[in-house]
Protein backbone atom coordinates (compact mmCIF):
# COMPACT_ATOMS: atom_id res chain seq x y z
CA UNK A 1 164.90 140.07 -161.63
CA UNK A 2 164.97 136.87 -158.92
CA UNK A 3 165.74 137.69 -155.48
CA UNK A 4 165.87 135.57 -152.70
CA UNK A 5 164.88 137.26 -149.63
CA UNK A 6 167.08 135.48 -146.69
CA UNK A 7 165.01 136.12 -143.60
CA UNK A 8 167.46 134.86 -140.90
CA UNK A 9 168.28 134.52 -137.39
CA UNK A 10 171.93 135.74 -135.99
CA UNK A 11 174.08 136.16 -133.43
CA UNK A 12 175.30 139.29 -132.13
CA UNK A 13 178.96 139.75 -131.91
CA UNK A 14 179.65 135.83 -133.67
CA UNK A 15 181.05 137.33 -137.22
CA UNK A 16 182.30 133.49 -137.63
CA UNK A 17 178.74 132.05 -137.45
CA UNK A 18 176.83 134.95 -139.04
CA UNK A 19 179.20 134.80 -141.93
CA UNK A 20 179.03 130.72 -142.36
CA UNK A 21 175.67 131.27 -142.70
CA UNK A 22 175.27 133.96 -145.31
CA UNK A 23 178.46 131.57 -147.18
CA UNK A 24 175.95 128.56 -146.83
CA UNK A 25 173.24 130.72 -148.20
CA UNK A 26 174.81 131.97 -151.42
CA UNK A 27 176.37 128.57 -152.35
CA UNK A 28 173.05 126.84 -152.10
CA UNK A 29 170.74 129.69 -154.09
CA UNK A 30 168.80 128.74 -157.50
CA UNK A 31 170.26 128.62 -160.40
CA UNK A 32 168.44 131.96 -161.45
CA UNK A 33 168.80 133.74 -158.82
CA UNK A 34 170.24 137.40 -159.63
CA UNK A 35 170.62 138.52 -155.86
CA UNK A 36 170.28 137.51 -151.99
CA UNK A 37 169.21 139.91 -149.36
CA UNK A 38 170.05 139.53 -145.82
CA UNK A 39 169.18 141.72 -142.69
CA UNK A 40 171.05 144.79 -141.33
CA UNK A 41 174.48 144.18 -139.78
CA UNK A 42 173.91 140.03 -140.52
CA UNK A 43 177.74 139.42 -140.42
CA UNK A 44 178.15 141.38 -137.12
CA UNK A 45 175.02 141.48 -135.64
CA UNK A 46 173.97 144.49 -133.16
CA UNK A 47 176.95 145.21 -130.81
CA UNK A 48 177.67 148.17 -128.88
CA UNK A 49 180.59 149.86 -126.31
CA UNK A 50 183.82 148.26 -125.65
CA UNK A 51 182.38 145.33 -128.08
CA UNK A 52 182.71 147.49 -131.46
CA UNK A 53 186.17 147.93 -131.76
CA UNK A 54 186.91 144.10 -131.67
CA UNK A 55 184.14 143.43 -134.15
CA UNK A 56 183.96 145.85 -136.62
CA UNK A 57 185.89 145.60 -139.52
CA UNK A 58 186.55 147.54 -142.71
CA UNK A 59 184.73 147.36 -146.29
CA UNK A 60 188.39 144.92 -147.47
CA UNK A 61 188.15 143.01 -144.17
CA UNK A 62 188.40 139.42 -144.27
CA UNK A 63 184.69 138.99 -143.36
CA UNK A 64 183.54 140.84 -146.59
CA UNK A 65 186.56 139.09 -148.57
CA UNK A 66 184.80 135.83 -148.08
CA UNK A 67 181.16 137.35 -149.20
CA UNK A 68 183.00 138.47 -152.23
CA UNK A 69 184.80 135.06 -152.78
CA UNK A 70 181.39 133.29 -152.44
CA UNK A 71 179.70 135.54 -154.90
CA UNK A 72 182.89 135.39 -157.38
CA UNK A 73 182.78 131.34 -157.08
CA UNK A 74 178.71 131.06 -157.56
CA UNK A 75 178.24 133.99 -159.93
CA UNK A 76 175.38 135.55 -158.30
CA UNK A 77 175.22 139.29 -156.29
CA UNK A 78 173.96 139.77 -152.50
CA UNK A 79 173.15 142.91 -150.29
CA UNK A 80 174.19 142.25 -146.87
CA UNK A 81 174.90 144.26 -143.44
CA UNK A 82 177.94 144.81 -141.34
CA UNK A 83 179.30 147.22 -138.70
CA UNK A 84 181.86 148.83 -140.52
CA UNK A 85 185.22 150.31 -139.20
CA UNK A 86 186.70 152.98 -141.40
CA UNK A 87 189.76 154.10 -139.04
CA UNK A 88 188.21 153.60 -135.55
CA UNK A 89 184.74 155.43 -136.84
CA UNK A 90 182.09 152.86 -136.55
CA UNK A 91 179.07 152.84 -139.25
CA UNK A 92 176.17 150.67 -139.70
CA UNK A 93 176.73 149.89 -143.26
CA UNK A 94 174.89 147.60 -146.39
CA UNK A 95 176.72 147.12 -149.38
CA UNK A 96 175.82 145.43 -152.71
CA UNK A 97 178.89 143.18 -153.66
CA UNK A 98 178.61 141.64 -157.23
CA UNK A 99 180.62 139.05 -158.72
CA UNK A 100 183.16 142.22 -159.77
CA UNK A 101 183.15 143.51 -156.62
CA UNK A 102 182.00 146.19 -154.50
CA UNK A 103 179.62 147.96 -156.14
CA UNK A 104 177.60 150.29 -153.94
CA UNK A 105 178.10 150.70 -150.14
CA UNK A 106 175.52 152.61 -147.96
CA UNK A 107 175.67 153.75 -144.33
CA UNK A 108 172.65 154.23 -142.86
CA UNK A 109 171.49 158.24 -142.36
CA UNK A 110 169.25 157.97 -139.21
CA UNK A 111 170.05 155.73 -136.48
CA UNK A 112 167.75 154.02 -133.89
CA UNK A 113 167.89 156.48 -130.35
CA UNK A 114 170.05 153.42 -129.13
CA UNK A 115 172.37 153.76 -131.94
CA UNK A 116 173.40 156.94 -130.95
CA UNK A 117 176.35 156.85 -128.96
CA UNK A 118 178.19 154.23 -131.12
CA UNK A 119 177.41 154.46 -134.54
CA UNK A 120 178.28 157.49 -136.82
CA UNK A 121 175.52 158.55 -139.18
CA UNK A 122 176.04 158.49 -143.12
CA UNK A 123 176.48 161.47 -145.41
CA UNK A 124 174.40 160.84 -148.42
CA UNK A 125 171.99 158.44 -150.60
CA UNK A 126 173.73 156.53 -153.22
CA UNK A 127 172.27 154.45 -156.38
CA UNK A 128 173.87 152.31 -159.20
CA UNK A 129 172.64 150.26 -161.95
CA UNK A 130 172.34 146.32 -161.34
CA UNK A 131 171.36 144.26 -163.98
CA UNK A 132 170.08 147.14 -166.08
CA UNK A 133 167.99 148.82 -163.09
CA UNK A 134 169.03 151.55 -161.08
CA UNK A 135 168.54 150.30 -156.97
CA UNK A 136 169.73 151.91 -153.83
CA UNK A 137 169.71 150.71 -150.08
CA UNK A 138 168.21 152.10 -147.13
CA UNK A 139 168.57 150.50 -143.70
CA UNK A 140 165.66 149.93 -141.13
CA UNK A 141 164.78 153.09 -139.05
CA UNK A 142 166.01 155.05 -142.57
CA UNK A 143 162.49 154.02 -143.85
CA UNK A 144 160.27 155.91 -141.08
CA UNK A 145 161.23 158.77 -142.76
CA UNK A 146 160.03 159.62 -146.13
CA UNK A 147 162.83 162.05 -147.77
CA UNK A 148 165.16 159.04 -147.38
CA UNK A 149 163.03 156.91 -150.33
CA UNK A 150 162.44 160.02 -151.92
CA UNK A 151 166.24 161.11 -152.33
CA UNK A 152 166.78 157.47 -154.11
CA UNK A 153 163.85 158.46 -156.21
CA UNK A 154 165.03 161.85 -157.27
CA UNK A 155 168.48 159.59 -158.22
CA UNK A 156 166.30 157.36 -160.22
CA UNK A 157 165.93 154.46 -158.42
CA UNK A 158 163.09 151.77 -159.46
CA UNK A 159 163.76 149.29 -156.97
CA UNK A 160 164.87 150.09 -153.02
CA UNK A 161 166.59 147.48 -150.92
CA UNK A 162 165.59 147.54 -146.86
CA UNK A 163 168.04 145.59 -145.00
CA UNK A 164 166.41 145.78 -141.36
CA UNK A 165 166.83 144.83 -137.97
CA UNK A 166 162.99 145.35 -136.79
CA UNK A 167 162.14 144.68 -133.45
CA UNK A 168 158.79 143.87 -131.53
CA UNK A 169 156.25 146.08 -131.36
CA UNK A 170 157.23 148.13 -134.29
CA UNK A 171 156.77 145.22 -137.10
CA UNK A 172 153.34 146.96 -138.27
CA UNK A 173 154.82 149.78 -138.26
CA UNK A 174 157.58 148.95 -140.98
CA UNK A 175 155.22 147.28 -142.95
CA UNK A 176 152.80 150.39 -143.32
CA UNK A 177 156.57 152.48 -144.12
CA UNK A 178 157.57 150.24 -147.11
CA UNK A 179 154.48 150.32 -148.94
CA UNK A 180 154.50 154.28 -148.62
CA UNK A 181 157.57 154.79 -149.59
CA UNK A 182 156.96 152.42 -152.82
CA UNK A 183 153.91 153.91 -153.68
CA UNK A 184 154.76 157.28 -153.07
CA UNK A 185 157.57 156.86 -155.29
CA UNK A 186 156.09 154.49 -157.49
CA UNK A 187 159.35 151.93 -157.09
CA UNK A 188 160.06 148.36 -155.91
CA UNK A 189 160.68 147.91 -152.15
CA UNK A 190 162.12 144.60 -151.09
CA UNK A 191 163.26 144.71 -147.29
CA UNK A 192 164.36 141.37 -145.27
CA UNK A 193 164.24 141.50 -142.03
CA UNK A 194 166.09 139.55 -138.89
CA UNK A 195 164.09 137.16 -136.55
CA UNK A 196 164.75 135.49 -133.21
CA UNK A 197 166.13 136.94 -129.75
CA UNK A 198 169.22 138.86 -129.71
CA UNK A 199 171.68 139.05 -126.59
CA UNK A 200 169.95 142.21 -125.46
CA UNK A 201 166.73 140.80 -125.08
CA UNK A 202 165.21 141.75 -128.16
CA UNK A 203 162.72 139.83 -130.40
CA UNK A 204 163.54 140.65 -134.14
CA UNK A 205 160.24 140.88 -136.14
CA UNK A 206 160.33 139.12 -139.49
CA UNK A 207 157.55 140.09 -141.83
CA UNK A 208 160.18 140.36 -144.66
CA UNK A 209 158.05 141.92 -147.92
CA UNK A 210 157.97 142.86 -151.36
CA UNK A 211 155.77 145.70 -152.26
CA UNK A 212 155.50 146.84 -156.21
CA UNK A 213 155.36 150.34 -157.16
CA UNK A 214 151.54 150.84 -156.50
CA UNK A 215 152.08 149.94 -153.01
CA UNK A 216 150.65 146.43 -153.34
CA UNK A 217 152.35 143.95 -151.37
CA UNK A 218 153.93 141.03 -153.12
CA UNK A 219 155.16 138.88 -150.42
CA UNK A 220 155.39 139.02 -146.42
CA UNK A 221 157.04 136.57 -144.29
CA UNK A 222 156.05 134.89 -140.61
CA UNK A 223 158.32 135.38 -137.82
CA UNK A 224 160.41 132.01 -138.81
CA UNK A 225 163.42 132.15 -140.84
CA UNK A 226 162.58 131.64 -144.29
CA UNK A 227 164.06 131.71 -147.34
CA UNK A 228 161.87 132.91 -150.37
CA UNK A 229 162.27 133.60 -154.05
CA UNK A 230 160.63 136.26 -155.48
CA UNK A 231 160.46 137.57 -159.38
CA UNK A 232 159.88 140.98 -159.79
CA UNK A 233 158.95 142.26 -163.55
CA UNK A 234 160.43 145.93 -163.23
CA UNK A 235 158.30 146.80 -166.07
CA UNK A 236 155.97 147.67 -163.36
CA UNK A 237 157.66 150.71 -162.33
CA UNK A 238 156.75 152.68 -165.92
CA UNK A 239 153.27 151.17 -165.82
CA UNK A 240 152.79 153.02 -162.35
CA UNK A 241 153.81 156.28 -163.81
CA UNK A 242 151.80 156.15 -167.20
CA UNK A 243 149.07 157.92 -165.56
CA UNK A 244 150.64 160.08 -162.97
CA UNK A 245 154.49 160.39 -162.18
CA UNK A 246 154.90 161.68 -158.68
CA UNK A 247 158.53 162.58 -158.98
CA UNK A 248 157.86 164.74 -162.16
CA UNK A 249 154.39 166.58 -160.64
CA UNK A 250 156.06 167.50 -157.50
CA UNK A 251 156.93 171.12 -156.36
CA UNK A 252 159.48 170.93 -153.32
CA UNK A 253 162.60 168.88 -154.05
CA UNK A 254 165.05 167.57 -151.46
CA UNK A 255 167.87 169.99 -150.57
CA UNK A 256 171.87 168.18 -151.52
CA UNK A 257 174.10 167.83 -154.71
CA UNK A 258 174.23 165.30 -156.75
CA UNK A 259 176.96 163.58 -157.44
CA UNK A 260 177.64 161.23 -160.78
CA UNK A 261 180.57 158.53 -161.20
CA UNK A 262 182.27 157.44 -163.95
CA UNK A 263 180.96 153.62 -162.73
CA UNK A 264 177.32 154.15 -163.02
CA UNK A 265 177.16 155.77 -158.97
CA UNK A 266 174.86 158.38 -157.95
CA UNK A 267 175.47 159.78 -155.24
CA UNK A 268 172.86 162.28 -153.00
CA UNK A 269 175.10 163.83 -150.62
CA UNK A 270 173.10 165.51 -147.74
CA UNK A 271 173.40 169.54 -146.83
């Protein structure tokens, strides 16, 4: 699978210039490129307050029309953020939109402290097969905790996307999280992060990475936007559980029910 990791700078509360460049982004990706990645909330960026109401939009908005458009007209897939309104309840939301649509949306299950008072925590965990793999999403501050991975896991995921909003100082410490939570769960993690200065002050971290499921890392970015391709051979995943298989030698599993679709969906929904 060849996915281009779109390590990017945006602007918060400019859905017009976030979204021109993610549009610029797809129509210019290799030939063999299977799926882009941007960073949490790219076509929104991190608003707050008063501000969310006029920015937000729902999952058939016209922001994520265009996405799908783009995708439709260049035949590839992409995993991209937005603040999502689903009738005046705000979510922090990453969805995987393939040339047939909409096929897995995820709102993110533990929000920043500053989060809080704005954003509505998700549900559940959700996974679907892409290109023959089964992948879920998990969104920044999601990854500090170690049940979230392992709920994918215990769906079958082999590969994890991380679309994250990582600020300074706490760059290390998202780089140490996504090569537990591969290892530990012997799966892909590919997470893009943003970079730059947001209105707030904020400086967004970079150090987008790839790690395979042994927990070695495949790729990591600078602090400059950057675009990078990167193969991964998901045979990888079976050859890290020949020996052991962490998922099957366990003795405490997660507490939720699981939930299959008709469409290939599972679904983790949290108790």
């Amino acid at each position: 699978m060849n996915i281009e990791l779109m390590q990017l700078a945006g602007r918060d509360g400019d859905t017009a210039y976030n979204l021109r460049r993610a549009l610029e982004a797809i129509a210019h990706c290799d030939a063999d490129t299977d799926l882009l990645v941007f960073p949490e909330t790219h076509l929104m960026g991190f608003v707050a307050g008063d501000r969310l109401a006029t920015v937000a939009e729902t999952l058939e908005g016209p922001t994520l029309q265009a996405v799908q458009q783009a995708v439709r007209e260049r035949g590839v897939s992409v995993v991209i953020g937005l603040v999502e309104n689903d009738a005046g309840v705000f979510y922090n939301t990453s969805v995987l939109v393939t040339p047939d649509g909409l096929s897995l949306g995820y709102r993110k299950t533990h929000l920043w402290p500053s989060e809080r008072g704005d954003i509505t925590p998700g549900d559940r965990f959700g996974t679907v097969l892409f290109n023959g793999v089964r992948m879920g999403i998990l969104i920044c501050y999601d990854i500090e905790l170690p049940e979230t991975a392992r709920a994918l896991a215990q769906l079958g995921a082999e590969l994890i996307i991380i679309t994250n909003g990582n600020m300074d100082p706490y760059g290390p410490v998202h780089r140490t999280a996504i090569m537990a939570r591969a290892q530990e769960n012997q799966v892909f993690s590919v997470m893009v992060n943003r970079v730059g200065q947001g209105d707030d002050g904020l400086v967004f971290a970079g150090g987008s990475a790839v790690v395979d499921p042994f927990g070695h890392v495949l790729f990591e970015a600078g602090r400059e936007e950057t675009r990078q391709m990167i193969s991964l051979d998901l045979t990888q995943v079976q050859a890290a559980r020949t020996d052991y298989h962490y998922l099957n030698d366990r003795r405490l599993t997660l507490p939720g029910e699981t939930v299959e679709h008709a469409d290939g969906r599972r679904e983790w929904l949290i108790r």
